[in-house]
Protein backbone atom coordinates (compact mmCIF):
# COMPACT_ATOMS: atom_id res chain seq x y z
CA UNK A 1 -9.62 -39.40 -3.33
CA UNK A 2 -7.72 -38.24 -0.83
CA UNK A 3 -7.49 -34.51 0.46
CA UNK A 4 -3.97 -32.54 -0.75
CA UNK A 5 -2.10 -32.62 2.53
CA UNK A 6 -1.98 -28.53 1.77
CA UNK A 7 -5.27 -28.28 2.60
CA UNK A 8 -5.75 -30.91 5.64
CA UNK A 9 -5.51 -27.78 8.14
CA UNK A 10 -6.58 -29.48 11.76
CA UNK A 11 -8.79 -27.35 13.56
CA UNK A 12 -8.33 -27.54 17.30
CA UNK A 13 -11.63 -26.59 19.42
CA UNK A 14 -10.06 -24.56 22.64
CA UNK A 15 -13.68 -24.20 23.67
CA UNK A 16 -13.66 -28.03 25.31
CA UNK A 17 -9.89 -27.53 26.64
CA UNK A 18 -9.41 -26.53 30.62
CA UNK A 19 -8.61 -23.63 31.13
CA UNK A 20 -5.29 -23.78 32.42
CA UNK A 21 -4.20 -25.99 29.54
CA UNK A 22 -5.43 -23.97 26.53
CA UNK A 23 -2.38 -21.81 26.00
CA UNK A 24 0.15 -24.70 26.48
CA UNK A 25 -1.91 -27.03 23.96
CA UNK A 26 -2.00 -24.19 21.57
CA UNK A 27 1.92 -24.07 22.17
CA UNK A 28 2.17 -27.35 21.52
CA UNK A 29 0.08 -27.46 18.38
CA UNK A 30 2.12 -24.57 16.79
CA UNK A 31 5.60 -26.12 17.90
CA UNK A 32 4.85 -29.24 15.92
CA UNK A 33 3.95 -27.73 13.24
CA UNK A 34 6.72 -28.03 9.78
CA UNK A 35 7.35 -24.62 8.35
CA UNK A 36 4.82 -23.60 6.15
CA UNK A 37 1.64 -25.80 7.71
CA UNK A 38 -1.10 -24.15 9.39
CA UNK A 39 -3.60 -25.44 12.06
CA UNK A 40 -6.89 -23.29 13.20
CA UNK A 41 -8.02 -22.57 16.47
CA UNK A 42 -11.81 -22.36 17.29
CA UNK A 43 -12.82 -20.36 19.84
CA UNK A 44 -15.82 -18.54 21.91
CA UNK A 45 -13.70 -15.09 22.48
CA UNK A 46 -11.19 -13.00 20.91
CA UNK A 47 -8.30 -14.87 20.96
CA UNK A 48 -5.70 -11.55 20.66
CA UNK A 49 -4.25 -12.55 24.32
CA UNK A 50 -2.77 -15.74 22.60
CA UNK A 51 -1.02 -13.25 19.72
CA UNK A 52 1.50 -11.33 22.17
CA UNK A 53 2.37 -14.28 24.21
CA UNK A 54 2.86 -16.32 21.21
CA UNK A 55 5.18 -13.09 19.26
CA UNK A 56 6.44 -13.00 22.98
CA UNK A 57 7.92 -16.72 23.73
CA UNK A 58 8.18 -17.91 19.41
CA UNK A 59 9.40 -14.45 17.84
CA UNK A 60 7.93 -13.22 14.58
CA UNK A 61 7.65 -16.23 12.72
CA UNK A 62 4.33 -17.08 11.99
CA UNK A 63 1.03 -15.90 10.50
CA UNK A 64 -2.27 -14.93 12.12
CA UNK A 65 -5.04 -14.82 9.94
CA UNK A 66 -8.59 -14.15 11.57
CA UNK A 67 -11.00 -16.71 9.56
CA UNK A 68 -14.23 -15.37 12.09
CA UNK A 69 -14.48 -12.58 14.08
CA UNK A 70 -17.07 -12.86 16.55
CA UNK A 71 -19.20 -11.92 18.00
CA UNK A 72 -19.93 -15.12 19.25
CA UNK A 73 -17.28 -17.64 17.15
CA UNK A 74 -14.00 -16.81 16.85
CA UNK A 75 -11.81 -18.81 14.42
CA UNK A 76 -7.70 -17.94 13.74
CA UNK A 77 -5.53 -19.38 11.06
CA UNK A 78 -2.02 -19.80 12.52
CA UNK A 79 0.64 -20.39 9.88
CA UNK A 80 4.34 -21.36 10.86
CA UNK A 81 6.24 -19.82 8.67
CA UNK A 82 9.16 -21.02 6.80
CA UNK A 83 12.68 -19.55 7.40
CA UNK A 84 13.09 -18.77 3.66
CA UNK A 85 9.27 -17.20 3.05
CA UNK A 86 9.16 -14.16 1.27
CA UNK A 87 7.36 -11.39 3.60
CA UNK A 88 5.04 -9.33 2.06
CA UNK A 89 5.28 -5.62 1.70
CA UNK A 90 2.31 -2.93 1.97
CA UNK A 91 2.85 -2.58 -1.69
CA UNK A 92 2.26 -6.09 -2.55
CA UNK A 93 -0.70 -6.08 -0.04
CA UNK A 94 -2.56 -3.67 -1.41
CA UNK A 95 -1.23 -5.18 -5.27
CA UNK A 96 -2.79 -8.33 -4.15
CA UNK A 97 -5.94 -6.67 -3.17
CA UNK A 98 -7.02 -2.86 -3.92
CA UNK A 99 -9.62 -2.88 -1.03
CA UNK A 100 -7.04 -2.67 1.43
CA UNK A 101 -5.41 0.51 0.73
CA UNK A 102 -8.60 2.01 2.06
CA UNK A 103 -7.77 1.08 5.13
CA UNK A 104 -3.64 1.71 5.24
CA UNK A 105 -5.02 5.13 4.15
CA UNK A 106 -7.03 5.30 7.38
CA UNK A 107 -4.04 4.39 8.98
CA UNK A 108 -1.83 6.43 8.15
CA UNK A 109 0.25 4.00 6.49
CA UNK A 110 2.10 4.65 3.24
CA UNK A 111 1.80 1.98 0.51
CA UNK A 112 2.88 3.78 -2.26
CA UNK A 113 6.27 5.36 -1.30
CA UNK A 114 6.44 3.38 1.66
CA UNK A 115 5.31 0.13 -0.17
CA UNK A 116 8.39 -1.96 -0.19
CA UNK A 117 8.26 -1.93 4.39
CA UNK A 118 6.61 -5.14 5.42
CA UNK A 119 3.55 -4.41 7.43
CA UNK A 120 5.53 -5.08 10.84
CA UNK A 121 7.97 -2.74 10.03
CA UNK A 122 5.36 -0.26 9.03
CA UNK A 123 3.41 -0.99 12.12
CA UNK A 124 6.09 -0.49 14.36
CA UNK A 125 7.24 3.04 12.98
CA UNK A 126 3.89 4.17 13.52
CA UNK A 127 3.09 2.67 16.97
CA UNK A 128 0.41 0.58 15.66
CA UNK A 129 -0.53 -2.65 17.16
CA UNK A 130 -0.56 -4.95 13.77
CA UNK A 131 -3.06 -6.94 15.21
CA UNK A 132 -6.17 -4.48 14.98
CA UNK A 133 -3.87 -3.47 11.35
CA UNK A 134 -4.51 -7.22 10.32
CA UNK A 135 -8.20 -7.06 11.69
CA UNK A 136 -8.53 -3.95 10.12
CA UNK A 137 -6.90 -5.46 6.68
CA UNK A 138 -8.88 -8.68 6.91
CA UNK A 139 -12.45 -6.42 7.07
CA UNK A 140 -11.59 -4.71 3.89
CA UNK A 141 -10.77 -8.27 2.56
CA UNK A 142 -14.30 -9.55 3.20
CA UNK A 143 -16.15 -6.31 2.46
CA UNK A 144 -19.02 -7.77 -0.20
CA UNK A 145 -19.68 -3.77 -0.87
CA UNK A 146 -16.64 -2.95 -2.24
CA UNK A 147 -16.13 -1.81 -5.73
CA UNK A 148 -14.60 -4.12 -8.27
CA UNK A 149 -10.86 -3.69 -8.95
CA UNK A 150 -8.84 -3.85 -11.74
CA UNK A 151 -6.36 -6.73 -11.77
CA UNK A 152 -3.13 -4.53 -12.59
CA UNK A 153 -0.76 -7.24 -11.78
CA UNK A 154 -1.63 -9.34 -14.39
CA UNK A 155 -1.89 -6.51 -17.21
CA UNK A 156 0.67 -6.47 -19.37
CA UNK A 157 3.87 -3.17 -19.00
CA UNK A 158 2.78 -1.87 -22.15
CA UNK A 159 -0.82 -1.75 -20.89
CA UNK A 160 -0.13 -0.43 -17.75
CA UNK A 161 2.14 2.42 -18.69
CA UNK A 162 -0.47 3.61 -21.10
CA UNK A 163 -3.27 3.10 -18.44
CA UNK A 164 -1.22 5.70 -15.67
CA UNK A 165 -0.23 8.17 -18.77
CA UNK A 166 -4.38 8.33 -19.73
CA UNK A 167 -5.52 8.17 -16.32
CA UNK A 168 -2.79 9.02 -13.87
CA UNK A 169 -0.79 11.74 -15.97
CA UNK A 170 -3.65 13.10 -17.34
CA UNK A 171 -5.34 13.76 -14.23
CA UNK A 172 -2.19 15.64 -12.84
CA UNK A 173 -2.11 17.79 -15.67
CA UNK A 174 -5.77 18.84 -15.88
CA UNK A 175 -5.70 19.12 -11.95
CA UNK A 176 -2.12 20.99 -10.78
CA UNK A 177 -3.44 24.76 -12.73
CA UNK A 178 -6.55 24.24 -10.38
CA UNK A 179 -5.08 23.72 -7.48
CA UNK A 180 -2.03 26.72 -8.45
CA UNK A 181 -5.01 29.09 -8.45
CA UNK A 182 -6.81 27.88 -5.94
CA UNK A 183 -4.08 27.88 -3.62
CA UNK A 184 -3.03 31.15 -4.44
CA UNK A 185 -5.91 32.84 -4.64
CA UNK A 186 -6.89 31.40 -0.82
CA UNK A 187 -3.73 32.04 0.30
CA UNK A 188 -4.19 36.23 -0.85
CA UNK A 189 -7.89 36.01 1.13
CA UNK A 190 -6.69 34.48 3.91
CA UNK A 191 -3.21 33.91 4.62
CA UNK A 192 -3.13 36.70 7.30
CA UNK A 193 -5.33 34.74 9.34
CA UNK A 194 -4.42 31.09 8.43
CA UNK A 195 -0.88 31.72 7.40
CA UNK A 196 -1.06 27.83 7.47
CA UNK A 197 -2.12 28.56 3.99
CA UNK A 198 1.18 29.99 2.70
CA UNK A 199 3.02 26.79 3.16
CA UNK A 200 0.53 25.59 1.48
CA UNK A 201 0.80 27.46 -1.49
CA UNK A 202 4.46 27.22 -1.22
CA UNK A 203 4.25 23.42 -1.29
CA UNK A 204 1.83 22.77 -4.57
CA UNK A 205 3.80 25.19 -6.50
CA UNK A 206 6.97 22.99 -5.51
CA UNK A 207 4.37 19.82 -6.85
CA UNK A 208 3.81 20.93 -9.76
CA UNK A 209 7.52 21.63 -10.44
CA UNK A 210 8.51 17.99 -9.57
CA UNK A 211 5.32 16.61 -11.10
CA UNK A 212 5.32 18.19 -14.43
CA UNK A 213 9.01 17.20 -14.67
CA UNK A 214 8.82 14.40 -13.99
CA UNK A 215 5.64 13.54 -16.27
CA UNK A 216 8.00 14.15 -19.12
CA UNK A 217 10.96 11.77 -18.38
CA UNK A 218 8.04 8.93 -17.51
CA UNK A 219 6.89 9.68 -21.00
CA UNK A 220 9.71 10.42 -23.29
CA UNK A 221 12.41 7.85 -21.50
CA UNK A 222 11.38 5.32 -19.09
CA UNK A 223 8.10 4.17 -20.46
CA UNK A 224 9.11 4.03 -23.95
CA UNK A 225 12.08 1.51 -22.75
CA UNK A 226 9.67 -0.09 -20.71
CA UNK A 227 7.72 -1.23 -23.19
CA UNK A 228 10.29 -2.02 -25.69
CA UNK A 229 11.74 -4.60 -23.26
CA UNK A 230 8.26 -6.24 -23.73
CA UNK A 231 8.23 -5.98 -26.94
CA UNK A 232 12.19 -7.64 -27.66
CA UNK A 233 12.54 -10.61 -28.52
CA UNK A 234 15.62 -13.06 -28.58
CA UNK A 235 16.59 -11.92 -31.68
CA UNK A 236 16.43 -8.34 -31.50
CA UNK A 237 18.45 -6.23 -28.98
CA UNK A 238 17.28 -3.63 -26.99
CA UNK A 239 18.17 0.44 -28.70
CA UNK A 240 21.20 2.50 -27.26
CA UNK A 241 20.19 3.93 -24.04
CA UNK A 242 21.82 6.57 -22.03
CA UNK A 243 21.50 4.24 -18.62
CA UNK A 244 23.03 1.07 -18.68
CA UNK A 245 20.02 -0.82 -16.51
CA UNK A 246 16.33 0.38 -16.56
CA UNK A 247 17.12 0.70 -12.44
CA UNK A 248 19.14 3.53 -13.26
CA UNK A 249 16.09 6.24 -14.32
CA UNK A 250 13.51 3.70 -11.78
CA UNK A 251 15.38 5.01 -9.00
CA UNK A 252 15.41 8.63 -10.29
CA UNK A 253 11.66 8.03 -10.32
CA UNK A 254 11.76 6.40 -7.11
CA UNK A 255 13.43 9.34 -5.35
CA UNK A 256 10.89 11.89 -7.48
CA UNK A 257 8.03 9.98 -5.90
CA UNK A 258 10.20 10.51 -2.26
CA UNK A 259 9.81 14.30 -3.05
CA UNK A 260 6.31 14.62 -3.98
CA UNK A 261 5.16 12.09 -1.43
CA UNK A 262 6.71 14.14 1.68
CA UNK A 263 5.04 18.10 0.15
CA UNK A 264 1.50 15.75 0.06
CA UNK A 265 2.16 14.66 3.56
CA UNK A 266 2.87 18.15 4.94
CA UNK A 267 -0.01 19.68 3.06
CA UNK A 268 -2.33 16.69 4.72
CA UNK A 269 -0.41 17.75 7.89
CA UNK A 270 -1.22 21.46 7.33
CA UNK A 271 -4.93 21.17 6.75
CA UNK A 272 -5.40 19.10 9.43
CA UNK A 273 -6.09 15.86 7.55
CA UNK A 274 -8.24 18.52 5.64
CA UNK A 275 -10.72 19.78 7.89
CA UNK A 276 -11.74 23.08 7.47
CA UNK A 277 -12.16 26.05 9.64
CA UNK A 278 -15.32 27.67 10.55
CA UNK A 279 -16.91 30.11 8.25
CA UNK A 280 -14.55 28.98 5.34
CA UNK A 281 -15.48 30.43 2.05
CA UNK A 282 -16.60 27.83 -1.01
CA UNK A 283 -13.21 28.67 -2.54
CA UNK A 284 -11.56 27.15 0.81
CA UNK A 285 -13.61 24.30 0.58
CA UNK A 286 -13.20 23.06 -2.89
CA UNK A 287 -9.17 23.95 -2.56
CA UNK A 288 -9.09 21.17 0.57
CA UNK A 289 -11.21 18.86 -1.85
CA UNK A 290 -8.90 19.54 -4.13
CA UNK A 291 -6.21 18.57 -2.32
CA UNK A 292 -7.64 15.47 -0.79
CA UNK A 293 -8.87 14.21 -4.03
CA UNK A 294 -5.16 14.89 -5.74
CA UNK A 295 -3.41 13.29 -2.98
CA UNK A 296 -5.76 10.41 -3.10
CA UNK A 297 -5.04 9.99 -7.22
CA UNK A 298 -1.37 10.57 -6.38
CA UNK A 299 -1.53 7.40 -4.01
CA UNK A 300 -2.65 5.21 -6.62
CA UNK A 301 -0.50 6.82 -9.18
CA UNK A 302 2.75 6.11 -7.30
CA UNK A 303 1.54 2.42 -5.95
CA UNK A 304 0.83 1.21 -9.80
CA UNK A 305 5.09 2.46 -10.37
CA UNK A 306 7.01 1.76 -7.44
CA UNK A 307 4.89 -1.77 -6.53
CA UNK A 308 3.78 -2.76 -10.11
CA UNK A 309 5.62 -1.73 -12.98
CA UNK A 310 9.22 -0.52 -11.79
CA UNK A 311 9.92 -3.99 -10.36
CA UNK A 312 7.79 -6.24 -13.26
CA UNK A 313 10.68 -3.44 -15.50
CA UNK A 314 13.60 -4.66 -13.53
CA UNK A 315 12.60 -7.96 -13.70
CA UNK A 316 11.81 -8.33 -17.42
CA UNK A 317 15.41 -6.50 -18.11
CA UNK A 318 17.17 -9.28 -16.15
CA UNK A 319 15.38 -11.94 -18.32
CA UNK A 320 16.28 -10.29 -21.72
C-alpha cells in the first residue's frame, strides 16, 4: 500500500551538500514546495542561521519545527504554509498542550489575557527571538516528566463551567481574605521601609473588588446561558435574556479579565517577580507565596474562559 502523500515528507541530508550550495539547495527545496507540504532538513549543527535568512528573503510564511536538537544531529521540519492557514494563538498553544504554558510563563508571555496574539506577534512585543520561544516550546512538548493534563478542549461547556466554579472560583474565594490580611497586615509592619508594599495592598484590595464581582455574574448569568445553549435543542428556544448574543456579557468578562490581569502584573512587577528582601519575616514570605501561587491559579483560570469556553460559547450560539 502506498504511503498517504501527507506523510511522504523528503528529508534532505545538508551534511553531504558543499558548502557553498547548502543554503541555495535548501532555497530551492522550500520554493518548490505547494502550500501546506513540508520537507526536513538533516543536519550536523544548529541550523538557526538558515531561520533569519529564510524569514529574511521568503517573509513569514512558513513553519519551523525542530524534530532533533543536537547535540550532535540536528533535524528541522520546514512547513510552507498556505495563504489561507489559520495561525495559531498562545491561547490555542497552550489549549493544545498544557505543558507549554510553563514555559510562556518563564517568558513572560501572556496566554491567558494575551491568548488570542499569535506567538510572532507576542514575540515581537516582547523582543524575543521566537526561535529560542519555539525551542523553548518544543522542550516542554517532549518533556516525558511532565504531569498529565486534562484534555479541556474536548470536555463538554457544561463540564467545564462547573470544573472553573469548583476549582477556579472556589479557590479565589477561599484565597482573596488571606491575601487581604496578609497584605495588610505586611504592609502596617513594613510599609515604611518597603513602601513597595502599599501598592501592593492597594492593588489586591482592588482584586478582590473585580474578582468577587465578577464571580457572581460568571455564576448567576453567563454560565447558566452557557450551558443552556448546550442543553437546546432544535425544538426548544433559548429563555429571554437581557443581551441579545452571549458575546455581549463574554466581552464584559473579557475586559474584567483585562483589569485583573494588569493589578497581577504590577504586583509581579512590585515584588520583583517575587523575590524577597533580606531578613523578611515568615508573614512576608508566605504573603509573596501567596501571591505567586494566586497569580499562577488566576492564569489558568482566565486561559480555560477567554481560550476555551468563551469562544466554544460563541460558537455554539451561532449554530443554534
Amino acid at each position: 500500500m502506498n504511503q498517504p502523500e501527507e506523510l511522504q515528507i523528503e528529508v534532505l541530508d545538508v551534511t553531504i551538500i558543499e558548502p557553498r550550495l547548502k543554503h541555495p539547495t535548501i532555497f530551492e527545496y522550500f520554493d518548490n514546495l505547494s502550500p501546506g507540504r513540508a520537507f526536513v532538513i538533516h543536519n550536523d549543527h544548529d541550523p538557526k542561521p538558515l531561520y533569519y535568512q529564510l524569514m529574511g528573503e521568503r517573509g513569514n510564511c512558513f513553519g519551523w519545527t525542530y524534530l532533533l536538537n543536537g547535540p550532535e544531529i540536528w533535524e528541522v521540519e520546514i512547513r510552507k504554509n498556505d495563504p489561507g492557514q489559520h495561525v495559531e494563538t498562545l491561547g490555542e498553544i497552550v489549549s493544545k498542550d498544557l505543558r507549554k504554558a510553563e514555559t510562556f510563563k518563564k517568558l513572560g508571555l501572556d496566554f491567558c489575557c494575551g491568548g488570542k496574539k499569535t506567538l510572532e506577534k507576542a514575540c515581537k512585543e516582547k523582543g524575543l527571538d521566537i526561535l529560542h520561544v519555539r525551542q523553548e516550546l518544543e522542550k516542554a512538548a517532549n518533556t516525558s516528566s511532565a504531569a498529565p493534563q486534562h484534555d479541556f478542549d474536548s470536555w463538554s461547556l457544561v463540564f467545564l463551567a462547573d470544573y472553573v466554579v469548583n476549582v477556579h472560583h472556589a479557590y479565589v474565594k477561599q484565597n482573596l481574605p488571606v491575601l487581604l490580611e496578609l497584605s495588610e497586615k505586611v504592609a502596617n509592619r513594613h510599609g515604611l521601609n518597603h513602601p513597595e508594599l502599599l501598592q501592593i495592598r492597594s492593588n489586591v484590595v482592588a482584586l478582590a473588588n473585580e474578582l468577587l464581582l465578577h464571580l457572581k455574574k460568571e455564576e448567576t448569568i453567563l454560565f447558566p446561558y452557557i450551558k443552556q445553549l448546550e442543553s437546546v435543542n432544535a425544538d426548544s428556544n433559548l429563555s429571554s435574556n437581557a443581551f441579545v448574543s452571549v458575546q455581549e456579557p463574554i466581552a464584559i468578562m473579557e475586559n474584567d479579565h483585562d483589569i485583573v490581569g494588569r493589578l497581577a502584573e504590577e504586583i509581579k512587577t512590585l515584588t520583583n517577580n517575587y523575590t524577597l528582601p533580606e531578613n523578611a519575616c515568615n508573614s512576608y514570605g508566605l504573603l509573596y507565596k501567596k501571591l505567586e501561587d494566586f497569580e499562577n491559579d488566576l492564569h489558568m483560570h482566565i486561559h480555560l474562559e477567554n481560550n476555551i469556553l468563551f469562544p466554544k460559547a460563541v460558537a455554539l450560539e451561532q449554530a443554534v
